[in-house]
PDB file of N, CA and C in Angstrom:
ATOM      1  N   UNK A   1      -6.005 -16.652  14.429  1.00  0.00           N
ATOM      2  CA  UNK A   1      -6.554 -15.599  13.596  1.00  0.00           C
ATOM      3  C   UNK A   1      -6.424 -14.271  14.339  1.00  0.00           C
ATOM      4  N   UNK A   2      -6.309 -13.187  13.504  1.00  0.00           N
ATOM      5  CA  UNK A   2      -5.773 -11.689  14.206  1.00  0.00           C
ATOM      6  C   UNK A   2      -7.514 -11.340  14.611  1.00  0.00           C
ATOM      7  N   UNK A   3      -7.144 -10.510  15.339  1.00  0.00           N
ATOM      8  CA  UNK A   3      -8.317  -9.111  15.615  1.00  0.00           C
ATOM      9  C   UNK A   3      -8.734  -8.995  14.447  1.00  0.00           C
ATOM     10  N   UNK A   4      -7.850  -8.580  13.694  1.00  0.00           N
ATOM     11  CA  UNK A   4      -8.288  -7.488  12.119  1.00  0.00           C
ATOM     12  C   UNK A   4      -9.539  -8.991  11.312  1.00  0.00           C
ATOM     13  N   UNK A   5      -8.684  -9.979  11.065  1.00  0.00           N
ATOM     14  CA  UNK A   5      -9.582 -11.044  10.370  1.00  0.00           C
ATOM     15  C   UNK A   5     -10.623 -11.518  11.307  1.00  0.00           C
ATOM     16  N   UNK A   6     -10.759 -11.258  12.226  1.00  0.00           N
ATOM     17  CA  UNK A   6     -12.095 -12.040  13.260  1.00  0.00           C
ATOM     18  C   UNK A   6     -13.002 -10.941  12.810  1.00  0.00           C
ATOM     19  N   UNK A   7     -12.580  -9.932  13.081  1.00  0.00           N
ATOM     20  CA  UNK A   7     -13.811  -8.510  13.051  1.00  0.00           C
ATOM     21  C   UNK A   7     -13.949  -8.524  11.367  1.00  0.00           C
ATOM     22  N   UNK A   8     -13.057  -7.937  10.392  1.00  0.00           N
ATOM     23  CA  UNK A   8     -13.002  -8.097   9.122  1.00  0.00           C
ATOM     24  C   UNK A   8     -14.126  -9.628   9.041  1.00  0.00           C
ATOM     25  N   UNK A   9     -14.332 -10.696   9.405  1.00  0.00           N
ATOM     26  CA  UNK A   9     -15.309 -11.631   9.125  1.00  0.00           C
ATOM     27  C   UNK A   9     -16.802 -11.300   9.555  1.00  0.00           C
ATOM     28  N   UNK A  10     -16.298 -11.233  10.573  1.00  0.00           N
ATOM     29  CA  UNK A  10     -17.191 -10.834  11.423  1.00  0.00           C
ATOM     30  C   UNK A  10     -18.891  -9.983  10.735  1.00  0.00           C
ATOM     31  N   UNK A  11     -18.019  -8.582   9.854  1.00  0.00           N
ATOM     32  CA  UNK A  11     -18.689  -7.524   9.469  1.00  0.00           C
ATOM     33  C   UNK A  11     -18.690  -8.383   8.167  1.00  0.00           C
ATOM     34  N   UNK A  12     -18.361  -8.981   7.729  1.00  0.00           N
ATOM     35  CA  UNK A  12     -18.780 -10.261   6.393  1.00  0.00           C
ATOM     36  C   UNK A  12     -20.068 -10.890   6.409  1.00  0.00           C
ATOM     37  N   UNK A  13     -19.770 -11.315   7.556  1.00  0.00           N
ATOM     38  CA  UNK A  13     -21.148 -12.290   7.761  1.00  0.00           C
ATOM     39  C   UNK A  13     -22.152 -11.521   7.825  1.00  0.00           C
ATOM     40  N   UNK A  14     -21.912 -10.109   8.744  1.00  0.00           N
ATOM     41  CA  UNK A  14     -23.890  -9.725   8.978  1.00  0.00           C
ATOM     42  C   UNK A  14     -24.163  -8.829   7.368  1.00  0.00           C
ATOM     43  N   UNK A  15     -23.386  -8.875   6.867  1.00  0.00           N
ATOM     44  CA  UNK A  15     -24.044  -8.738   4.984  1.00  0.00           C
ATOM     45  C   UNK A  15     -24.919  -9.065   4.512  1.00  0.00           C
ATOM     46  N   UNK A  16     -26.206  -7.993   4.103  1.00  0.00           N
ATOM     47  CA  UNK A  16     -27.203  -9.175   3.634  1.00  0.00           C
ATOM     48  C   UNK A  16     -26.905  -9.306   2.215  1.00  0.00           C
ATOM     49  N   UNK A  17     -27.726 -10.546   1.948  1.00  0.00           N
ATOM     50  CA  UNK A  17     -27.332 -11.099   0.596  1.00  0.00           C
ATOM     51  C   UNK A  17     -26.800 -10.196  -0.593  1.00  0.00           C
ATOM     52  N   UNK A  18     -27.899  -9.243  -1.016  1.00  0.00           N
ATOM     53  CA  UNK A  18     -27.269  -7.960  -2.179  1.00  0.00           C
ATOM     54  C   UNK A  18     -25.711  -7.233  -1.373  1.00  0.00           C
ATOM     55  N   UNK A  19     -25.501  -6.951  -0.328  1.00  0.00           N
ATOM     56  CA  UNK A  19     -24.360  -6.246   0.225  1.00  0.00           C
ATOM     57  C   UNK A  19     -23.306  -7.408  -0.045  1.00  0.00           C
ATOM     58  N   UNK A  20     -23.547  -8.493   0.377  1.00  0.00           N
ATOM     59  CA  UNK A  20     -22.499  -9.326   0.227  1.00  0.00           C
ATOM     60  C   UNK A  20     -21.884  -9.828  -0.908  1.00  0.00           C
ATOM     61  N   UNK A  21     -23.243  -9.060  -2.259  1.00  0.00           N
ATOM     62  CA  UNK A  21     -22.618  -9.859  -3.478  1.00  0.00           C
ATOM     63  C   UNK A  21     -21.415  -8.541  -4.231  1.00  0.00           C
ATOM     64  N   UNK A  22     -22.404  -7.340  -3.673  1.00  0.00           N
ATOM     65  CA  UNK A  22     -21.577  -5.768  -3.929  1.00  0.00           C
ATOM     66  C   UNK A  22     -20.189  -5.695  -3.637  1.00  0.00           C
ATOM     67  N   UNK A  23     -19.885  -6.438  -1.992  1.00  0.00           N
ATOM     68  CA  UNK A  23     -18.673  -6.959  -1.083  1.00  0.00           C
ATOM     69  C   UNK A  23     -17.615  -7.450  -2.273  1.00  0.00           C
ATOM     70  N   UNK A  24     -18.623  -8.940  -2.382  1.00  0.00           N
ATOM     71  CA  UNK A  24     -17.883  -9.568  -3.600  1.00  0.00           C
ATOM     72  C   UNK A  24     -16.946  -8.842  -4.574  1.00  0.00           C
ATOM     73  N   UNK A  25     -17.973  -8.493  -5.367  1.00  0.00           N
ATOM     74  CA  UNK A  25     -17.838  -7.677  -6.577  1.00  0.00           C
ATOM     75  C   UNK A  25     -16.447  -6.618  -6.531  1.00  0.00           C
ATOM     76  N   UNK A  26     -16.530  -6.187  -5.360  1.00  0.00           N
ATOM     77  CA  UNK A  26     -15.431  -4.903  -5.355  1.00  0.00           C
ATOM     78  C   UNK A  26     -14.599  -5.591  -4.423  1.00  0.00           C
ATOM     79  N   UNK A  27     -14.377  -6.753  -4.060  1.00  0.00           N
ATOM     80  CA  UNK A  27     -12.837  -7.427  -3.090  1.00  0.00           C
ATOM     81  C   UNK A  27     -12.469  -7.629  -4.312  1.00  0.00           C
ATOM     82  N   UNK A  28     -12.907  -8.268  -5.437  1.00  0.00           N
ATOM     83  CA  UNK A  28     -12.404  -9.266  -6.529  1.00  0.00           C
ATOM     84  C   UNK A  28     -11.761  -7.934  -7.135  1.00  0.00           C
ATOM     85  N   UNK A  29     -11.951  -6.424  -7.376  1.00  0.00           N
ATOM     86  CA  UNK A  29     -11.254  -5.370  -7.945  1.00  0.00           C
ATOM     87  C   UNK A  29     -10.496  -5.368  -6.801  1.00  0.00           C
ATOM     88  N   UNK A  30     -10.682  -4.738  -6.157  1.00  0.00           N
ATOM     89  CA  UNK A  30      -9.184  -4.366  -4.689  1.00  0.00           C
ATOM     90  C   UNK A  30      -8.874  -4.971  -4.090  1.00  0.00           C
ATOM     91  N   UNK A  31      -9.146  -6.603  -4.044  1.00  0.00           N
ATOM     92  CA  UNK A  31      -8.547  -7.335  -3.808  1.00  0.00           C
ATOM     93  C   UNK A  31      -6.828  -7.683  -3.336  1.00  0.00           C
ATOM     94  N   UNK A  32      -6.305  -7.192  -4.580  1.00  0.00           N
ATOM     95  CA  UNK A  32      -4.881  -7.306  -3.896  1.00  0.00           C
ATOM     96  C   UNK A  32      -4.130  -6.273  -3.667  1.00  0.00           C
ATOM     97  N   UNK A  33      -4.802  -5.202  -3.750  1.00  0.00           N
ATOM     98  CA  UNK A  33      -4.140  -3.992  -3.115  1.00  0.00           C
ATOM     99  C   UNK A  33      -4.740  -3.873  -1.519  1.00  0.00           C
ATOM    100  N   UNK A  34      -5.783  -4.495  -1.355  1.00  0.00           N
ATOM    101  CA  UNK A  34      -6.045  -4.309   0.020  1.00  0.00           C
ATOM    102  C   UNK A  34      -5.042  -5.551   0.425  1.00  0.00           C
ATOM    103  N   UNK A  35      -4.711  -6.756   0.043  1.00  0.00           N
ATOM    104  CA  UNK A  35      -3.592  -7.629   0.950  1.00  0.00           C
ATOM    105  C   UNK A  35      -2.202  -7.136   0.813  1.00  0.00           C
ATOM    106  N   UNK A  36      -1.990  -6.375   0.163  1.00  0.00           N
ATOM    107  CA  UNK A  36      -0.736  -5.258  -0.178  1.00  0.00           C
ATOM    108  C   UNK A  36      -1.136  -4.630   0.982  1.00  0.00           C
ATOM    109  N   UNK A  37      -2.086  -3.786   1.076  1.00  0.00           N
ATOM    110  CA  UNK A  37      -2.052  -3.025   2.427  1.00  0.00           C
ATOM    111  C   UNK A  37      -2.315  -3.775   4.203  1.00  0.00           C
ATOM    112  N   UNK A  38      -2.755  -5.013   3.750  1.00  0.00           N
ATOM    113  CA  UNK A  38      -2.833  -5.801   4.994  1.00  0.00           C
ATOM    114  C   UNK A  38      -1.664  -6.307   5.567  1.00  0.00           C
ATOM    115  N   UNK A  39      -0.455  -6.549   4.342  1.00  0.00           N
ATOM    116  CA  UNK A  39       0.793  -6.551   4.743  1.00  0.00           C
ATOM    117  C   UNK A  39       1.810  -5.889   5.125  1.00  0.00           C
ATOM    118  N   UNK A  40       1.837  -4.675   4.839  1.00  0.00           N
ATOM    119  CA  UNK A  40       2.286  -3.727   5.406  1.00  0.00           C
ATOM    120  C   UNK A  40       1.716  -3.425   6.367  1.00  0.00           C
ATOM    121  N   UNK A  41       0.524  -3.738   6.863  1.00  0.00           N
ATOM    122  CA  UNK A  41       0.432  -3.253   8.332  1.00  0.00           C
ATOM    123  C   UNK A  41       1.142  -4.079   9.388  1.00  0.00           C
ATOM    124  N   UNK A  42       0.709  -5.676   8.903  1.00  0.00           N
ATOM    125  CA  UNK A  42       1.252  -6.488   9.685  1.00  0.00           C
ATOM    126  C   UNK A  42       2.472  -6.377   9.838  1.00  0.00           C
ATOM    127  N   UNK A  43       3.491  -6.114   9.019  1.00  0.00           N
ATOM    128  CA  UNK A  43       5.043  -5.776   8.228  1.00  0.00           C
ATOM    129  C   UNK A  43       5.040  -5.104  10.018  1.00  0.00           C
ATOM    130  N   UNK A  44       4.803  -3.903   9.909  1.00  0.00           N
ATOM    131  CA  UNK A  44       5.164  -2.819  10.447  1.00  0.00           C
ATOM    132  C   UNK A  44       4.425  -3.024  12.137  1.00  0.00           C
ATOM    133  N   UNK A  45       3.295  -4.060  12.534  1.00  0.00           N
ATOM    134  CA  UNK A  45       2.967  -4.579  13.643  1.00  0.00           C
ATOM    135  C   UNK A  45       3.800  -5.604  14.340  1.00  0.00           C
ATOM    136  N   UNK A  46       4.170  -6.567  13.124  1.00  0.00           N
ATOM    137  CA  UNK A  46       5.417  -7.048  13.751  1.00  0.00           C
ATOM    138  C   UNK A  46       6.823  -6.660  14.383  1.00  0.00           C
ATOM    139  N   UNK A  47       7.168  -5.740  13.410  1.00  0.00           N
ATOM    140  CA  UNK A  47       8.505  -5.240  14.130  1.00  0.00           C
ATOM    141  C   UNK A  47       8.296  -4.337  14.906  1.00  0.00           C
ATOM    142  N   UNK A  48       7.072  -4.290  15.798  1.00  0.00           N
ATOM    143  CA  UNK A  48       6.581  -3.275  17.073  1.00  0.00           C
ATOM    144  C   UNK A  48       6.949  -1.733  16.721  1.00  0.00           C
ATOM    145  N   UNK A  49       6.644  -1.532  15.172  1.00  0.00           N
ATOM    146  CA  UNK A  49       6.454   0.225  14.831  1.00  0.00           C
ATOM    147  C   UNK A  49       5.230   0.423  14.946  1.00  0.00           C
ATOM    148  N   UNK A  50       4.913   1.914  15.279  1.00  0.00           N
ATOM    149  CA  UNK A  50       4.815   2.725  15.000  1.00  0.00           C
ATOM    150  C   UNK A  50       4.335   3.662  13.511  1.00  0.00           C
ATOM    151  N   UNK A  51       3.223   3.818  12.893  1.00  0.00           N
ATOM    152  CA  UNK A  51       3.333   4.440  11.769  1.00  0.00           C
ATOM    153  C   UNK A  51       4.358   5.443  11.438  1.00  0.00           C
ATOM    154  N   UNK A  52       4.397   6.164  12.672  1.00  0.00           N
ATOM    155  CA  UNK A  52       5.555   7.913  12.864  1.00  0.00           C
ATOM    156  C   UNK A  52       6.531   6.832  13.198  1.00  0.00           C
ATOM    157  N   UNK A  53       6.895   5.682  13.939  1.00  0.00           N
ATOM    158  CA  UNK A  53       8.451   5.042  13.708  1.00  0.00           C
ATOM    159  C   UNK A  53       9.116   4.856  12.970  1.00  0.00           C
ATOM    160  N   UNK A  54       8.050   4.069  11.619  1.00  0.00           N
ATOM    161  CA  UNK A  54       8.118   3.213  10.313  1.00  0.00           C
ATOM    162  C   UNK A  54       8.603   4.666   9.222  1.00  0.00           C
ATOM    163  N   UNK A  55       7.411   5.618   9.476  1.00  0.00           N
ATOM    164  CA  UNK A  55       7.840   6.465   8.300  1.00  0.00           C
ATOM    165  C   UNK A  55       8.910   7.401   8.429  1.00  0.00           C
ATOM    166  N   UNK A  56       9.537   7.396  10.179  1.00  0.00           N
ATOM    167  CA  UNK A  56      10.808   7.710  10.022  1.00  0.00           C
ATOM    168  C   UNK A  56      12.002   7.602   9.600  1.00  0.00           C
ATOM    169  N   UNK A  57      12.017   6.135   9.787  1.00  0.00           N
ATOM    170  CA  UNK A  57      13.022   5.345   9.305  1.00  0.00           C
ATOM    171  C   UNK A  57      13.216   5.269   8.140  1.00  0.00           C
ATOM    172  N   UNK A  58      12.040   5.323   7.164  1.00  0.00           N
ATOM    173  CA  UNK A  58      11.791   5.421   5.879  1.00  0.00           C
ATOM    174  C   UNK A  58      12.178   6.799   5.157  1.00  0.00           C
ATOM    175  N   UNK A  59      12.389   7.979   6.195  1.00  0.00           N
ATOM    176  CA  UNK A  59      12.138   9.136   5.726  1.00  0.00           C
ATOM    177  C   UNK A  59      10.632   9.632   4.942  1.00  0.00           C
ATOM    178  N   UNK A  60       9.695   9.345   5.193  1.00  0.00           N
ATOM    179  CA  UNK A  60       8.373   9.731   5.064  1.00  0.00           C
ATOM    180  C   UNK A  60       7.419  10.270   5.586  1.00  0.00           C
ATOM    181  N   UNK A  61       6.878  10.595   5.593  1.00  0.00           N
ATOM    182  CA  UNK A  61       6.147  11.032   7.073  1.00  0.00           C
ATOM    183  C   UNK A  61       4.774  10.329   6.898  1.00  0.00           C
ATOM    184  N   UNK A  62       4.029  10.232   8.350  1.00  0.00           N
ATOM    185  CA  UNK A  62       3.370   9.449   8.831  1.00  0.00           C
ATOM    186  C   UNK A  62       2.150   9.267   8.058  1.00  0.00           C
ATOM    187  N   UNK A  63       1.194  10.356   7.362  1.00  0.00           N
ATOM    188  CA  UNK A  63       0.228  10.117   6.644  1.00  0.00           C
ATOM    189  C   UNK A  63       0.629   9.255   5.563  1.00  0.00           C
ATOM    190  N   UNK A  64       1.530   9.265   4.822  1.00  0.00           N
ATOM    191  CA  UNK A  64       1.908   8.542   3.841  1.00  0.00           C
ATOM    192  C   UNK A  64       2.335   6.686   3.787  1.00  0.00           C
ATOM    193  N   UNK A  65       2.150   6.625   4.840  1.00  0.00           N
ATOM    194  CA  UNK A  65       2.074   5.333   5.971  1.00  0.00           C
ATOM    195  C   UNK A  65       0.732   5.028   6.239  1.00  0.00           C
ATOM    196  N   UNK A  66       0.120   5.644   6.714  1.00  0.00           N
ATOM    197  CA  UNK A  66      -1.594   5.308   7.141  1.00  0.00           C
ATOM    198  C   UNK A  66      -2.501   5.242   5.992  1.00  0.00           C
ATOM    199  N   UNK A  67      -1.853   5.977   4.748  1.00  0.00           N
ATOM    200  CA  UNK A  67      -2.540   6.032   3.085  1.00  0.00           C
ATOM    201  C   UNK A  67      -2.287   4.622   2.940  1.00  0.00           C
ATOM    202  N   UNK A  68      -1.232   4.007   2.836  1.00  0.00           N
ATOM    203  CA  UNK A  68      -0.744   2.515   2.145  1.00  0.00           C
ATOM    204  C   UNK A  68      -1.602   1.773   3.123  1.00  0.00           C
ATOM    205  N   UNK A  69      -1.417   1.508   4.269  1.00  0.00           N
ATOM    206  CA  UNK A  69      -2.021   1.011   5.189  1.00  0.00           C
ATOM    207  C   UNK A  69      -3.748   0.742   4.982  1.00  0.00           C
ATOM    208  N   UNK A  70      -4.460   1.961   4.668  1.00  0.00           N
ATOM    209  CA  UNK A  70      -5.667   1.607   4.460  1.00  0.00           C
ATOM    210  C   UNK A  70      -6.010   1.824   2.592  1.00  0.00           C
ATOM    211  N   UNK A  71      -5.161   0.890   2.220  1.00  0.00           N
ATOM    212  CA  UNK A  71      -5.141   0.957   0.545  1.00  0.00           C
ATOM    213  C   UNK A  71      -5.873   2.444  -0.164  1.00  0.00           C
ATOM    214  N   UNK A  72      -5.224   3.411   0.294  1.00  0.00           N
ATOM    215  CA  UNK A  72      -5.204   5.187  -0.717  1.00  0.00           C
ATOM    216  C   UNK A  72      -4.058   4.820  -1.440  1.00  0.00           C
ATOM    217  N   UNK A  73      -3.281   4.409  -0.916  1.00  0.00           N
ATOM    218  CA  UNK A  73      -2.078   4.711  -1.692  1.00  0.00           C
ATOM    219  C   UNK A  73      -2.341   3.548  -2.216  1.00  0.00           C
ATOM    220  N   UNK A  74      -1.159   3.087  -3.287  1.00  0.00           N
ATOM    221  CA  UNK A  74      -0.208   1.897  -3.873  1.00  0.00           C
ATOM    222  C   UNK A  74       0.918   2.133  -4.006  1.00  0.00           C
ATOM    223  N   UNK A  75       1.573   1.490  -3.204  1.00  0.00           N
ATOM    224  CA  UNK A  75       3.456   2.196  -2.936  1.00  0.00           C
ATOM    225  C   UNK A  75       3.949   1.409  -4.399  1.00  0.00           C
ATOM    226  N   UNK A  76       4.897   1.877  -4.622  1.00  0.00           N
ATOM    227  CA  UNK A  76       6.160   1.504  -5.607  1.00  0.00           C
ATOM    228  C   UNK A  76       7.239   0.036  -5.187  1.00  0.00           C
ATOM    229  N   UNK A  77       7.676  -0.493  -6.142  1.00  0.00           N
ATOM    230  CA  UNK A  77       8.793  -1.449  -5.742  1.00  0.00           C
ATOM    231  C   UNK A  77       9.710  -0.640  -4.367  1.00  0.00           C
ATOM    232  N   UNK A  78       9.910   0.609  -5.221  1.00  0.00           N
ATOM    233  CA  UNK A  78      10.763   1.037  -4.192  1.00  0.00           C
ATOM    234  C   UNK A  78      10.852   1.481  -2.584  1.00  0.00           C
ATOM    235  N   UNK A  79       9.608   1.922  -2.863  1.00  0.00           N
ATOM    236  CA  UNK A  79       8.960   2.174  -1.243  1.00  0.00           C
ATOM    237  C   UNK A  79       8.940   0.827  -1.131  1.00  0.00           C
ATOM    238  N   UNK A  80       8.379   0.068  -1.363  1.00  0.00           N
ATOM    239  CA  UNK A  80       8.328  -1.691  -0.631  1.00  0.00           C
ATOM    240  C   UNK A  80       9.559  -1.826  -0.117  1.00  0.00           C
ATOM    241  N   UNK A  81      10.481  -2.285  -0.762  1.00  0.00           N
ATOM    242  CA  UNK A  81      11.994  -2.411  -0.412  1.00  0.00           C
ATOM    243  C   UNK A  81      12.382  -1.411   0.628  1.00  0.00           C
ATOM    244  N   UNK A  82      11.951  -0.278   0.787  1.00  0.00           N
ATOM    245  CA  UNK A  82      12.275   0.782   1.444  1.00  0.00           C
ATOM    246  C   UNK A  82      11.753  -0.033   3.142  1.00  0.00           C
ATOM    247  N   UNK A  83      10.865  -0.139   3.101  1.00  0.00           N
ATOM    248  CA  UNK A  83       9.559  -0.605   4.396  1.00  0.00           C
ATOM    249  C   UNK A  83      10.140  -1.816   4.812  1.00  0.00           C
ATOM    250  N   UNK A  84      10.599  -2.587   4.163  1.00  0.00           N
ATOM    251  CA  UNK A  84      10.443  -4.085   4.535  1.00  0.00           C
ATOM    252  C   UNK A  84      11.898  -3.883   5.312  1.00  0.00           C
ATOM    253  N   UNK A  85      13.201  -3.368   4.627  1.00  0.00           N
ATOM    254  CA  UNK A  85      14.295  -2.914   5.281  1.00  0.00           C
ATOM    255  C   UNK A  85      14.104  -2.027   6.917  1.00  0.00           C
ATOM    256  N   UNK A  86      13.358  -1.254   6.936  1.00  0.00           N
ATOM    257  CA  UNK A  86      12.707  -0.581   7.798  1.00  0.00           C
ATOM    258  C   UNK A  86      12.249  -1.241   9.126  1.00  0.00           C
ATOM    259  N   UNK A  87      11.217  -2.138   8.246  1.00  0.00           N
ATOM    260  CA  UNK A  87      10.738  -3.562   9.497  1.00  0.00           C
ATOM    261  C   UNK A  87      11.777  -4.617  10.128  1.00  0.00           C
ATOM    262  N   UNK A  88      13.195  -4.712   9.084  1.00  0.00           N
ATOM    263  CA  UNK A  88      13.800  -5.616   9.599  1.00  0.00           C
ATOM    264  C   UNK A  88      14.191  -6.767   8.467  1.00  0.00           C
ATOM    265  N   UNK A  89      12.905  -6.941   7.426  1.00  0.00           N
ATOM    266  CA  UNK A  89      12.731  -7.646   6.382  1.00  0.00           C
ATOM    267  C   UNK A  89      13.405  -7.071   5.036  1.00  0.00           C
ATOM    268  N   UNK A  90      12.900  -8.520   4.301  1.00  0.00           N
ATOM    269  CA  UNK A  90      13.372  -8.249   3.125  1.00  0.00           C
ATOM    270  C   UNK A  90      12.374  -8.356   1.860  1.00  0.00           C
ATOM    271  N   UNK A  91      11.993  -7.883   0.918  1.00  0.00           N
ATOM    272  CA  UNK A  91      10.629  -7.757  -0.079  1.00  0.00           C
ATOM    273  C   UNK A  91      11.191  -9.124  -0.644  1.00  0.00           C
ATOM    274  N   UNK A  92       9.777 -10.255  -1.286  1.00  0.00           N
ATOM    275  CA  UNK A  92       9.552 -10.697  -2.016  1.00  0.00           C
ATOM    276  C   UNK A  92       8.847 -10.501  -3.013  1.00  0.00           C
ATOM    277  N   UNK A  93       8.399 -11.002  -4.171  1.00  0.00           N
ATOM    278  CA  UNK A  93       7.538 -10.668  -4.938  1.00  0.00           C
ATOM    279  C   UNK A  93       6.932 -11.877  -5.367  1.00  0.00           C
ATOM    280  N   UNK A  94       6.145 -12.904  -5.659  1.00  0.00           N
ATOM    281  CA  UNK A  94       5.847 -14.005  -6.209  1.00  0.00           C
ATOM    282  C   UNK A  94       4.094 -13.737  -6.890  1.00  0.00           C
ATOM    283  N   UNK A  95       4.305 -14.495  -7.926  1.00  0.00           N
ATOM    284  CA  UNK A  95       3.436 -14.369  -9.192  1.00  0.00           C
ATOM    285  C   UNK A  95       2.738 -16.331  -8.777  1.00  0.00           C
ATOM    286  N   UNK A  96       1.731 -16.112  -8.192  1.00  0.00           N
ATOM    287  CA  UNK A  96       1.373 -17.412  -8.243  1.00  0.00           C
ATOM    288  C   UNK A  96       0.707 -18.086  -9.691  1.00  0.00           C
ATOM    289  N   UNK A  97       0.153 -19.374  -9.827  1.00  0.00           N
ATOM    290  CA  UNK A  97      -0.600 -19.556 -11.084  1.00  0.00           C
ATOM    291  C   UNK A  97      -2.383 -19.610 -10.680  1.00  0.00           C
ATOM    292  N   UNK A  98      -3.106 -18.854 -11.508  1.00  0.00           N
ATOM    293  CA  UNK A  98      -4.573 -19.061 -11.626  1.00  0.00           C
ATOM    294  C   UNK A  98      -5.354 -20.228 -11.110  1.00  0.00           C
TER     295      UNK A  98
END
Protein backbone atom coordinates (compact mmCIF):
# COMPACT_ATOMS: atom_id res chain seq x y z
CA UNK A 1 0.00 0.00 0.00
CA UNK A 2 1.35 3.67 -1.01
CA UNK A 3 1.93 6.58 1.49
CA UNK A 4 -1.03 8.36 -0.21
CA UNK A 5 -3.58 5.20 0.74
CA UNK A 6 -2.07 4.51 4.34
CA UNK A 7 -2.51 8.30 5.29
CA UNK A 8 -5.71 8.78 2.88
CA UNK A 9 -7.06 5.72 5.46
CA UNK A 10 -5.62 6.72 7.99
CA UNK A 11 -7.58 10.35 8.06
CA UNK A 12 -10.75 7.84 7.26
CA UNK A 13 -10.70 6.20 10.25
CA UNK A 14 -10.37 9.15 12.85
CA UNK A 15 -13.94 10.36 11.20
CA UNK A 16 -16.48 10.58 13.55
CA UNK A 17 -19.53 8.88 12.68
CA UNK A 18 -21.64 12.10 11.03
CA UNK A 19 -18.08 13.13 9.16
CA UNK A 20 -17.72 9.77 7.93
CA UNK A 21 -21.20 9.47 6.58
CA UNK A 22 -20.69 13.32 4.88
CA UNK A 23 -17.10 11.47 3.61
CA UNK A 24 -19.39 8.90 2.23
CA UNK A 25 -21.85 10.91 0.69
CA UNK A 26 -19.44 13.14 -1.36
CA UNK A 27 -16.66 10.07 -2.40
CA UNK A 28 -19.84 8.37 -3.95
CA UNK A 29 -20.19 12.06 -6.12
CA UNK A 30 -16.28 12.50 -6.78
CA UNK A 31 -15.60 9.42 -6.57
CA UNK A 32 -14.22 8.79 -9.91
CA UNK A 33 -12.80 11.87 -10.73
CA UNK A 34 -10.75 11.73 -7.67
CA UNK A 35 -9.34 7.98 -9.02
CA UNK A 36 -8.93 9.85 -12.40
CA UNK A 37 -6.81 12.14 -10.45
CA UNK A 38 -5.13 9.42 -8.30
CA UNK A 39 -4.01 8.04 -11.55
CA UNK A 40 -2.47 10.51 -13.03
CA UNK A 41 -0.48 11.15 -10.22
CA UNK A 42 0.67 7.75 -9.94
CA UNK A 43 0.94 7.84 -14.05
CA UNK A 44 3.37 10.61 -13.66
CA UNK A 45 5.19 9.10 -10.12
CA UNK A 46 5.96 6.23 -11.92
CA UNK A 47 7.75 7.43 -14.80
CA UNK A 48 9.91 9.54 -12.14
CA UNK A 49 8.25 13.12 -13.45
CA UNK A 50 8.06 15.87 -12.26
CA UNK A 51 4.74 17.99 -12.51
CA UNK A 52 7.05 20.94 -14.55
CA UNK A 53 8.62 17.56 -16.40
CA UNK A 54 5.17 16.00 -17.24
CA UNK A 55 3.63 19.36 -18.28
CA UNK A 56 6.53 19.95 -20.42
CA UNK A 57 6.47 17.27 -22.37
CA UNK A 58 2.87 17.75 -22.69
CA UNK A 59 3.33 21.34 -23.59
CA UNK A 60 1.30 22.64 -20.56
CA UNK A 61 2.41 24.21 -17.92
CA UNK A 62 2.70 23.07 -14.47
CA UNK A 63 -0.45 24.41 -12.64
CA UNK A 64 -2.52 22.71 -15.08
CA UNK A 65 -0.92 19.41 -13.89
CA UNK A 66 -1.32 19.99 -10.11
CA UNK A 67 -5.29 21.09 -11.03
CA UNK A 68 -5.87 17.36 -12.54
CA UNK A 69 -3.79 15.95 -9.92
CA UNK A 70 -5.83 17.23 -7.02
CA UNK A 71 -9.26 16.71 -9.02
CA UNK A 72 -9.91 20.95 -10.09
CA UNK A 73 -9.61 19.97 -13.23
CA UNK A 74 -11.20 16.99 -15.42
CA UNK A 75 -8.85 16.57 -18.37
CA UNK A 76 -10.29 15.54 -21.80
CA UNK A 77 -9.73 12.17 -23.81
CA UNK A 78 -7.23 14.18 -25.29
CA UNK A 79 -5.13 15.46 -22.62
CA UNK A 80 -5.30 11.74 -21.24
CA UNK A 81 -3.73 10.36 -24.35
CA UNK A 82 -1.54 13.35 -24.29
CA UNK A 83 -0.11 12.32 -20.43
CA UNK A 84 -0.06 8.73 -20.67
CA UNK A 85 2.30 9.14 -24.00
CA UNK A 86 4.24 11.59 -21.86
CA UNK A 87 4.63 8.92 -18.96
CA UNK A 88 5.69 6.35 -21.38
CA UNK A 89 2.09 4.72 -21.46
CA UNK A 90 -0.69 4.19 -23.30
CA UNK A 91 -4.63 5.34 -22.22
CA UNK A 92 -7.18 2.75 -21.63
CA UNK A 93 -10.64 3.30 -21.03
CA UNK A 94 -12.88 0.40 -19.56
CA UNK A 95 -16.59 0.64 -18.57
CA UNK A 96 -16.93 -2.03 -15.89
CA UNK A 97 -20.56 -3.62 -14.98
CA UNK A 98 -22.57 -2.39 -11.70
Amino acid sequence: MSDYNQRRQQLIDELSPDDRQVFDKAYATAGPAMQLAETVYRARESAGLTQTELARRMGTTQSAIAAIEAGARTPTVALLERLARACGGRLTIRIDAA
